[in-house]
PDB file of N, CA and C in Angstrom:
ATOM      1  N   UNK A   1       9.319  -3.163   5.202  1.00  0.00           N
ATOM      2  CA  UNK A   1       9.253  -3.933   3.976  1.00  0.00           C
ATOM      3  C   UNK A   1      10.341  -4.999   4.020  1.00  0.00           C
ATOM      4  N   UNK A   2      10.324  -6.350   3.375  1.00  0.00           N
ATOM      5  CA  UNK A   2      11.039  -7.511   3.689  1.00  0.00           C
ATOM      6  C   UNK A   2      11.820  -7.128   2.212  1.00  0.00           C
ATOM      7  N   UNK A   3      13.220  -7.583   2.281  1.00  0.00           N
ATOM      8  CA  UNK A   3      14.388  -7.441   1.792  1.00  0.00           C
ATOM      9  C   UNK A   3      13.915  -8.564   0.407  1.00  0.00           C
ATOM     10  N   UNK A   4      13.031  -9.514   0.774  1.00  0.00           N
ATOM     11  CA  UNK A   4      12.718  -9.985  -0.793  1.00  0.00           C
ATOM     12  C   UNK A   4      11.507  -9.560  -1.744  1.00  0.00           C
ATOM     13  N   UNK A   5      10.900  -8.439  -0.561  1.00  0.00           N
ATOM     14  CA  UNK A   5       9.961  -7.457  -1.564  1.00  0.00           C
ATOM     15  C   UNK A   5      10.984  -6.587  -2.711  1.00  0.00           C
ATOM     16  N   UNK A   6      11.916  -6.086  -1.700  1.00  0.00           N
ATOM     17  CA  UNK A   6      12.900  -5.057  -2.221  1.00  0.00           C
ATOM     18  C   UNK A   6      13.179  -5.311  -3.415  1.00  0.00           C
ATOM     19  N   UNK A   7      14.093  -6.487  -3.320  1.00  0.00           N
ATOM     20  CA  UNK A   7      14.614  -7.020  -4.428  1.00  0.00           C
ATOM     21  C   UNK A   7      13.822  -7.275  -5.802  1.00  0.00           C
ATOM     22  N   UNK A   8      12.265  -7.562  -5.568  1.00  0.00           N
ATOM     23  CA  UNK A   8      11.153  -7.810  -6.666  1.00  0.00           C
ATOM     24  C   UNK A   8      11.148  -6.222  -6.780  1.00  0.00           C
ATOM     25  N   UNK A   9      10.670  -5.994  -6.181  1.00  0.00           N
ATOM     26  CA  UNK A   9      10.594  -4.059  -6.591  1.00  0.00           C
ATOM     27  C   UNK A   9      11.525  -3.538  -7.619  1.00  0.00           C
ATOM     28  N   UNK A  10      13.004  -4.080  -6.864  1.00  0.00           N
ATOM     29  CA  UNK A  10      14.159  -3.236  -7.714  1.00  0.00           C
ATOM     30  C   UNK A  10      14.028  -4.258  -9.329  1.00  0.00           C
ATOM     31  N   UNK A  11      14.149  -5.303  -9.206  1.00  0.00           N
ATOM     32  CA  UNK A  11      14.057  -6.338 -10.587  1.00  0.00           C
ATOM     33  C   UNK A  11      12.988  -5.665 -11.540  1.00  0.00           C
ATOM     34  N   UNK A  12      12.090  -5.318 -10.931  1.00  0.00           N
ATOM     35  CA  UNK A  12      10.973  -4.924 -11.814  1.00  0.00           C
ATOM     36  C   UNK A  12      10.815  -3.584 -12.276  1.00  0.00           C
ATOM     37  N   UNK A  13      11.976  -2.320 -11.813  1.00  0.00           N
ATOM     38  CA  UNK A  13      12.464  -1.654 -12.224  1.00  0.00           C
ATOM     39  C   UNK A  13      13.517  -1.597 -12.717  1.00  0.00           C
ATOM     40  N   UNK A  14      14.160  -2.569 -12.802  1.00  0.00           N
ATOM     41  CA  UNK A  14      15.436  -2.379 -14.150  1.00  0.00           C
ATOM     42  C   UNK A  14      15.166  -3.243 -15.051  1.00  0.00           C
ATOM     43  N   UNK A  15      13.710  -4.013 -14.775  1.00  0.00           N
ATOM     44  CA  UNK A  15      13.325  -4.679 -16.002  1.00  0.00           C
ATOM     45  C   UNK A  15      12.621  -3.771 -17.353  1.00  0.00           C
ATOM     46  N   UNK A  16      11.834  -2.633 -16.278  1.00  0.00           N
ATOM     47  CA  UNK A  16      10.840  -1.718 -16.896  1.00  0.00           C
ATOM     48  C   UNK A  16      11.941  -0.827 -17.366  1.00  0.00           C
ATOM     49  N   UNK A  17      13.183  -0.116 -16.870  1.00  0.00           N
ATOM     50  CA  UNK A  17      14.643   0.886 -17.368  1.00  0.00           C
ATOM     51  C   UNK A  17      15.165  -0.318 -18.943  1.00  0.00           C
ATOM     52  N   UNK A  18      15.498  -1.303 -18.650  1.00  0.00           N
ATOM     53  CA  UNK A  18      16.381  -1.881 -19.948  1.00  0.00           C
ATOM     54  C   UNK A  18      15.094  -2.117 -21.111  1.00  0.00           C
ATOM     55  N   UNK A  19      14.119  -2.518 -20.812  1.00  0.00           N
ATOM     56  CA  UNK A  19      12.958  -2.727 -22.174  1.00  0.00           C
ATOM     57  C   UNK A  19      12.964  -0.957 -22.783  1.00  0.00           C
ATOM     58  N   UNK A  20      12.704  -0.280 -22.076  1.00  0.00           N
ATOM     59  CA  UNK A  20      12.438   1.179 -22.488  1.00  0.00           C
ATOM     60  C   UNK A  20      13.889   1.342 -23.526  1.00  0.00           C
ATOM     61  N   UNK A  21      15.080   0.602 -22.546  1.00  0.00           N
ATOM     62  CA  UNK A  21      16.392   1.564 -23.475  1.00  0.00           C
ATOM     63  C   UNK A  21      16.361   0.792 -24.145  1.00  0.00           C
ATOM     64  N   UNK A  22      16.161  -0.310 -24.584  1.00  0.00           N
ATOM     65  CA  UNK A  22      15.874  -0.971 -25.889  1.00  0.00           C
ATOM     66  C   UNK A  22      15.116  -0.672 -27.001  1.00  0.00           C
ATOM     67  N   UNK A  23      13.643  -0.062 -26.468  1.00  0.00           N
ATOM     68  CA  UNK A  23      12.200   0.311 -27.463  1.00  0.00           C
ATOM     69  C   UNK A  23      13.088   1.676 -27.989  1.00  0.00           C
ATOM     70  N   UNK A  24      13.590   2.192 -27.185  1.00  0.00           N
ATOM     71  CA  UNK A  24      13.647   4.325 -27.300  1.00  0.00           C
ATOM     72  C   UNK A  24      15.162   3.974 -26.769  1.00  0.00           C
ATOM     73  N   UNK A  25      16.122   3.754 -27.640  1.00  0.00           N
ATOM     74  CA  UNK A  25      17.644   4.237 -27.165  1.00  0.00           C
ATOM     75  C   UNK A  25      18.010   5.221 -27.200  1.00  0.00           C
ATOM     76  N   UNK A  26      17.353   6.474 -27.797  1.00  0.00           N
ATOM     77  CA  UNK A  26      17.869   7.592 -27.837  1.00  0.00           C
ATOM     78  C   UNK A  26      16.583   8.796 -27.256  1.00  0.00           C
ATOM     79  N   UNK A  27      17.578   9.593 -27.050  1.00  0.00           N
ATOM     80  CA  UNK A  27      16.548  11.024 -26.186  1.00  0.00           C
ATOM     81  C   UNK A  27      17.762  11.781 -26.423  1.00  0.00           C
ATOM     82  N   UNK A  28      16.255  13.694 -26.604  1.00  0.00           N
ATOM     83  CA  UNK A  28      16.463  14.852 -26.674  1.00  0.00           C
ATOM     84  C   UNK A  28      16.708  15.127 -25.414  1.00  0.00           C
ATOM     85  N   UNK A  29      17.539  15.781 -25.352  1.00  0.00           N
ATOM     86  CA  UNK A  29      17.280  17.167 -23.795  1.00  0.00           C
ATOM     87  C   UNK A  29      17.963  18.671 -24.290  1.00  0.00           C
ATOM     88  N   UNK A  30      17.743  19.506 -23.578  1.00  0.00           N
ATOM     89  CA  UNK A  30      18.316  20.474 -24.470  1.00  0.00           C
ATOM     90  C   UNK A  30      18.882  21.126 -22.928  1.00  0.00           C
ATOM     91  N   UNK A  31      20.280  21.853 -23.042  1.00  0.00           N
ATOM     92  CA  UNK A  31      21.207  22.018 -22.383  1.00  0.00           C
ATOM     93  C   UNK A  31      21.370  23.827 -22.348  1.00  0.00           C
ATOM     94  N   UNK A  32      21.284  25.164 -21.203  1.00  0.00           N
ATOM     95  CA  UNK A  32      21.591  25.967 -21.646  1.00  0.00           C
ATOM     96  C   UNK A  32      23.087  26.126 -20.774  1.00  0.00           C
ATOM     97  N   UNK A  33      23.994  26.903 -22.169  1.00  0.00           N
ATOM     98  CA  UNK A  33      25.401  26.854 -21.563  1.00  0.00           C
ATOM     99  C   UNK A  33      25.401  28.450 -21.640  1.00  0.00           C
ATOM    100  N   UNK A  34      26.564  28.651 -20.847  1.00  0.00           N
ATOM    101  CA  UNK A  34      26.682  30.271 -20.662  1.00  0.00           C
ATOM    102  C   UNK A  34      28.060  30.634 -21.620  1.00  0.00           C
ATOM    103  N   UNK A  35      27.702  31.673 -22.747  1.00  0.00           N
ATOM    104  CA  UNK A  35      28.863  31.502 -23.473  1.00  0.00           C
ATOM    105  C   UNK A  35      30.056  32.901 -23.280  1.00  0.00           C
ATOM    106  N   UNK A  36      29.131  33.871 -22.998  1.00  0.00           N
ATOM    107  CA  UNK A  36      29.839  35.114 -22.517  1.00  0.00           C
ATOM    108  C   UNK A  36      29.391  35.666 -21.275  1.00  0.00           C
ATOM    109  N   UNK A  37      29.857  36.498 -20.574  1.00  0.00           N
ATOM    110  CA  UNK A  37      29.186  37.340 -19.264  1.00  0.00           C
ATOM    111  C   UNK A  37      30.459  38.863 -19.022  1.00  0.00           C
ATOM    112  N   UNK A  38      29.862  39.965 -18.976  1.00  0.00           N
ATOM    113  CA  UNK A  38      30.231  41.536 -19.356  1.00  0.00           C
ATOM    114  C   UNK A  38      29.735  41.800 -18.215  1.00  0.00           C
ATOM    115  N   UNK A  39      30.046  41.602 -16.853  1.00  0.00           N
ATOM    116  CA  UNK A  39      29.586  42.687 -15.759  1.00  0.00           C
ATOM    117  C   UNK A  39      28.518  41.594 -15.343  1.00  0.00           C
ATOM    118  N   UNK A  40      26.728  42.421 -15.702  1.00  0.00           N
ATOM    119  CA  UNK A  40      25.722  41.891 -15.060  1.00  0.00           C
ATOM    120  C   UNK A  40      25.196  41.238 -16.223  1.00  0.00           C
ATOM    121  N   UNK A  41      25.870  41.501 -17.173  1.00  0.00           N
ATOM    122  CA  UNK A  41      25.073  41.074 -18.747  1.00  0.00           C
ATOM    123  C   UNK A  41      25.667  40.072 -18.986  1.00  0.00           C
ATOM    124  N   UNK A  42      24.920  38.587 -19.519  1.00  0.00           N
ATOM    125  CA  UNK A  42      25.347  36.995 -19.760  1.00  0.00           C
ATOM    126  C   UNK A  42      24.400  36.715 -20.739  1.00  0.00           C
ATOM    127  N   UNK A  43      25.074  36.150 -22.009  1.00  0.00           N
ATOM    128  CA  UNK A  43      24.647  35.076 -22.711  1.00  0.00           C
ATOM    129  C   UNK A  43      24.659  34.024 -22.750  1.00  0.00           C
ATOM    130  N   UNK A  44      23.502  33.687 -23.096  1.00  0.00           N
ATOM    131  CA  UNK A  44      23.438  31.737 -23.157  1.00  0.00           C
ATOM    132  C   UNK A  44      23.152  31.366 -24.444  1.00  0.00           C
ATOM    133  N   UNK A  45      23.347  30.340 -24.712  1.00  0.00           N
ATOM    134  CA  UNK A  45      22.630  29.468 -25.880  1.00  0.00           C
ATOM    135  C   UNK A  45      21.905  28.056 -25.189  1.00  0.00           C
ATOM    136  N   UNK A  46      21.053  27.995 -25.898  1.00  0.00           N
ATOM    137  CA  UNK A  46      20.465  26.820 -25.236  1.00  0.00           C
ATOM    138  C   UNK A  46      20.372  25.761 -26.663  1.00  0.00           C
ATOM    139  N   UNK A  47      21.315  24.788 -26.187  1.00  0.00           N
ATOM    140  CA  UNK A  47      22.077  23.587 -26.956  1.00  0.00           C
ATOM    141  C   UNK A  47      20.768  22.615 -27.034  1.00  0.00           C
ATOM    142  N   UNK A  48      20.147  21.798 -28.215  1.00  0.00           N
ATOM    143  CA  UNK A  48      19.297  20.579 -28.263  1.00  0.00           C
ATOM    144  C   UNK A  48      21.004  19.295 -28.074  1.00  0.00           C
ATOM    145  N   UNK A  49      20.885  18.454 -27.414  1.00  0.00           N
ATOM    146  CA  UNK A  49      21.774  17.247 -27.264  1.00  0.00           C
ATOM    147  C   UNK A  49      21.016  16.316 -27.303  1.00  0.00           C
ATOM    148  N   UNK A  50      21.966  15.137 -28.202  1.00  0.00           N
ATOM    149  CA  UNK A  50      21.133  13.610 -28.158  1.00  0.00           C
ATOM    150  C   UNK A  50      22.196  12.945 -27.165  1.00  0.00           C
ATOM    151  N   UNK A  51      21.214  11.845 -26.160  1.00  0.00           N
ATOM    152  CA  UNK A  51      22.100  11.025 -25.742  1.00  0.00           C
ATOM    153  C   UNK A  51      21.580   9.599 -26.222  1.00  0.00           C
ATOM    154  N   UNK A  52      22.502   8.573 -26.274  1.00  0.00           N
ATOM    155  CA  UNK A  52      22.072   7.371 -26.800  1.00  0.00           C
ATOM    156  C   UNK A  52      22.678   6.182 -25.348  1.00  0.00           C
ATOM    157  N   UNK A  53      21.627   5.276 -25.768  1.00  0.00           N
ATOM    158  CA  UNK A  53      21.852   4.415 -24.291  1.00  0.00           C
ATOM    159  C   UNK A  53      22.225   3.387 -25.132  1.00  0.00           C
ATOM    160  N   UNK A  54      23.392   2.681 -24.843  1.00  0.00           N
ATOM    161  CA  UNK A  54      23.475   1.200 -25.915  1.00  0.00           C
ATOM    162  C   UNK A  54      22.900   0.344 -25.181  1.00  0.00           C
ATOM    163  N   UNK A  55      22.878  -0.704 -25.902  1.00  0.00           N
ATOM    164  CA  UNK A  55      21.948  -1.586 -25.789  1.00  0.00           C
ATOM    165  C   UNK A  55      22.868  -2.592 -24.805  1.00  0.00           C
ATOM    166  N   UNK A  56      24.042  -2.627 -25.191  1.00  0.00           N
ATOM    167  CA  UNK A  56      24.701  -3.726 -24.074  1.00  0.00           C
ATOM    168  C   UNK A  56      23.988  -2.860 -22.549  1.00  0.00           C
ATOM    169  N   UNK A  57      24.260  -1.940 -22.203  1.00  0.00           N
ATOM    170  CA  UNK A  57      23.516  -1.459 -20.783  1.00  0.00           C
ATOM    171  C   UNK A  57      22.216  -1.727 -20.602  1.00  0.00           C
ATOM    172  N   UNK A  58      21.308  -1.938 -21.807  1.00  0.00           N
ATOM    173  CA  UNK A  58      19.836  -1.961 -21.591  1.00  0.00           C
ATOM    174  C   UNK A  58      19.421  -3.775 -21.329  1.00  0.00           C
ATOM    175  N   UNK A  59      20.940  -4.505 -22.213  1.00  0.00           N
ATOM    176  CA  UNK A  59      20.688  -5.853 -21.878  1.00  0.00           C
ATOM    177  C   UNK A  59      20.731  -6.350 -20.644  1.00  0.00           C
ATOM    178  N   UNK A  60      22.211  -5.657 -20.101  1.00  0.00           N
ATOM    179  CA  UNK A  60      22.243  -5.953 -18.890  1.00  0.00           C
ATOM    180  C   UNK A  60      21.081  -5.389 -17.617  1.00  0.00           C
ATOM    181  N   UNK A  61      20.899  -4.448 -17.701  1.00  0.00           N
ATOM    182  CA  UNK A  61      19.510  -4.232 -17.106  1.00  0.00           C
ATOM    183  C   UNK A  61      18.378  -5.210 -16.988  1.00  0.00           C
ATOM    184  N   UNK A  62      18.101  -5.513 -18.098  1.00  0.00           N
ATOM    185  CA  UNK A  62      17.228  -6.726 -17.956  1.00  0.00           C
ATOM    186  C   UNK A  62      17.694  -7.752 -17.226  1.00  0.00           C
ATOM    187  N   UNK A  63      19.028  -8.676 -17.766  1.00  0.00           N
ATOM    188  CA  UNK A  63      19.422  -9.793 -17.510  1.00  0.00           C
ATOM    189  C   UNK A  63      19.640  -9.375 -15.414  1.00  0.00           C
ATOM    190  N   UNK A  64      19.814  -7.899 -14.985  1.00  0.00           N
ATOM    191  CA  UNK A  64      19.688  -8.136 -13.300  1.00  0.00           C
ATOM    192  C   UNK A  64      19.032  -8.162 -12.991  1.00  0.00           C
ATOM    193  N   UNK A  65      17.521  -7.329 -13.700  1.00  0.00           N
ATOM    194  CA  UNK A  65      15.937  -7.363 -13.417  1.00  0.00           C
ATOM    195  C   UNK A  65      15.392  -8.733 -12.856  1.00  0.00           C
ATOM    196  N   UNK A  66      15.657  -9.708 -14.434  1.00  0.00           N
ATOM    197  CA  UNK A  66      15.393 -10.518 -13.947  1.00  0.00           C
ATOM    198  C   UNK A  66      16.022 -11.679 -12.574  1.00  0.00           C
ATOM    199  N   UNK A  67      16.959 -11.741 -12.795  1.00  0.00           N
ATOM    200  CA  UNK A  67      18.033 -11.965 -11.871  1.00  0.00           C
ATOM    201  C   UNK A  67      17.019 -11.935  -9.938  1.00  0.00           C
ATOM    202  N   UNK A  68      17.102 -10.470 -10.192  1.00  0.00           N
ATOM    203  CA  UNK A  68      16.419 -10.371  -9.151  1.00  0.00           C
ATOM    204  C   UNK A  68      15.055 -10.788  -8.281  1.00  0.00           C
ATOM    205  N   UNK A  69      14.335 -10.697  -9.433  1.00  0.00           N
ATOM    206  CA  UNK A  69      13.172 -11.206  -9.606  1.00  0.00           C
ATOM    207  C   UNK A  69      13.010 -12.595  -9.187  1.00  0.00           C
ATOM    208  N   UNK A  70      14.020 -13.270 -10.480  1.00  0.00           N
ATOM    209  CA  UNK A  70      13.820 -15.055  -9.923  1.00  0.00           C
ATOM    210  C   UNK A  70      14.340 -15.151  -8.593  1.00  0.00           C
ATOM    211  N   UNK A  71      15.551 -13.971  -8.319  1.00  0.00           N
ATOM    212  CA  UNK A  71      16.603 -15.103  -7.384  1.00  0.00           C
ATOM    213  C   UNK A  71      15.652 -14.156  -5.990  1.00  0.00           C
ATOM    214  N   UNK A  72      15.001 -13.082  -5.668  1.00  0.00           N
ATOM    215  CA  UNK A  72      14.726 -12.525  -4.944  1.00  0.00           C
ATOM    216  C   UNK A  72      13.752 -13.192  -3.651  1.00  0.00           C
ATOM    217  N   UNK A  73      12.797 -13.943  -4.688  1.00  0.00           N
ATOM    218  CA  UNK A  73      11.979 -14.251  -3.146  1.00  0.00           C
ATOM    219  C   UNK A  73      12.545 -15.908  -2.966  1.00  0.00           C
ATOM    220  N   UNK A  74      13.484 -16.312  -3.467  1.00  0.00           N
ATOM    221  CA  UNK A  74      14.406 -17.666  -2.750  1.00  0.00           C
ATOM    222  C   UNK A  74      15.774 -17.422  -2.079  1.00  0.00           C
ATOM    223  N   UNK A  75      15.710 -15.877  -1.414  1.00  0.00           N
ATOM    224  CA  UNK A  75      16.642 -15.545  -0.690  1.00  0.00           C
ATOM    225  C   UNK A  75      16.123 -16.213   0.751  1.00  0.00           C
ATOM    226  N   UNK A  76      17.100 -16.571   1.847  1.00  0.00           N
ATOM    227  CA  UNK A  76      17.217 -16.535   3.258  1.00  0.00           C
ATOM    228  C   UNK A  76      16.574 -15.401   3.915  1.00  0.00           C
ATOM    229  N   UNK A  77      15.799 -15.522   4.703  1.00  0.00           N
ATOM    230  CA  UNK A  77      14.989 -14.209   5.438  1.00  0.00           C
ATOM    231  C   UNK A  77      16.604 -13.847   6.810  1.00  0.00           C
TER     232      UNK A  77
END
């Protein structure tokens, strides 16, 4: 694969990563932590966590997407 496919490839995945963290900045995941353990016997809890993506990261995402994109296939072979 030629190094200015690459570059369209990668642009067009951090174009498709920063629109998403823009539409949906925030997401569930849920986390299990281990809170005690007695021998062979362990408790967990299993934690719901929000994480939030700001938007300065989702801008910049775009602004290399594109970046890449334009500047990708007027690279030097």
């Amino acid at each position: 694969m030629h190094v200015k496919r690459v570059f369209i490839v990668l642009g067009i995945i951090f174009l498709l990563a920063g629109t998403v963290g823009l539409l949906h900045p925030s997401f569930n995941y849920h986390k299990q932590e281990e809170v005690a353990k007695l021998g062979p016997i362990q408790a967990t809890v299993d934690e719901e966590k929000t994480m939030q993506i700001p938007v300065a990261a989702s801008a910049a995402m775009i602004i290399a997407g594109l970046a890449l994109v334009i500047l990708g296939p007027r690279m030097k072979p």
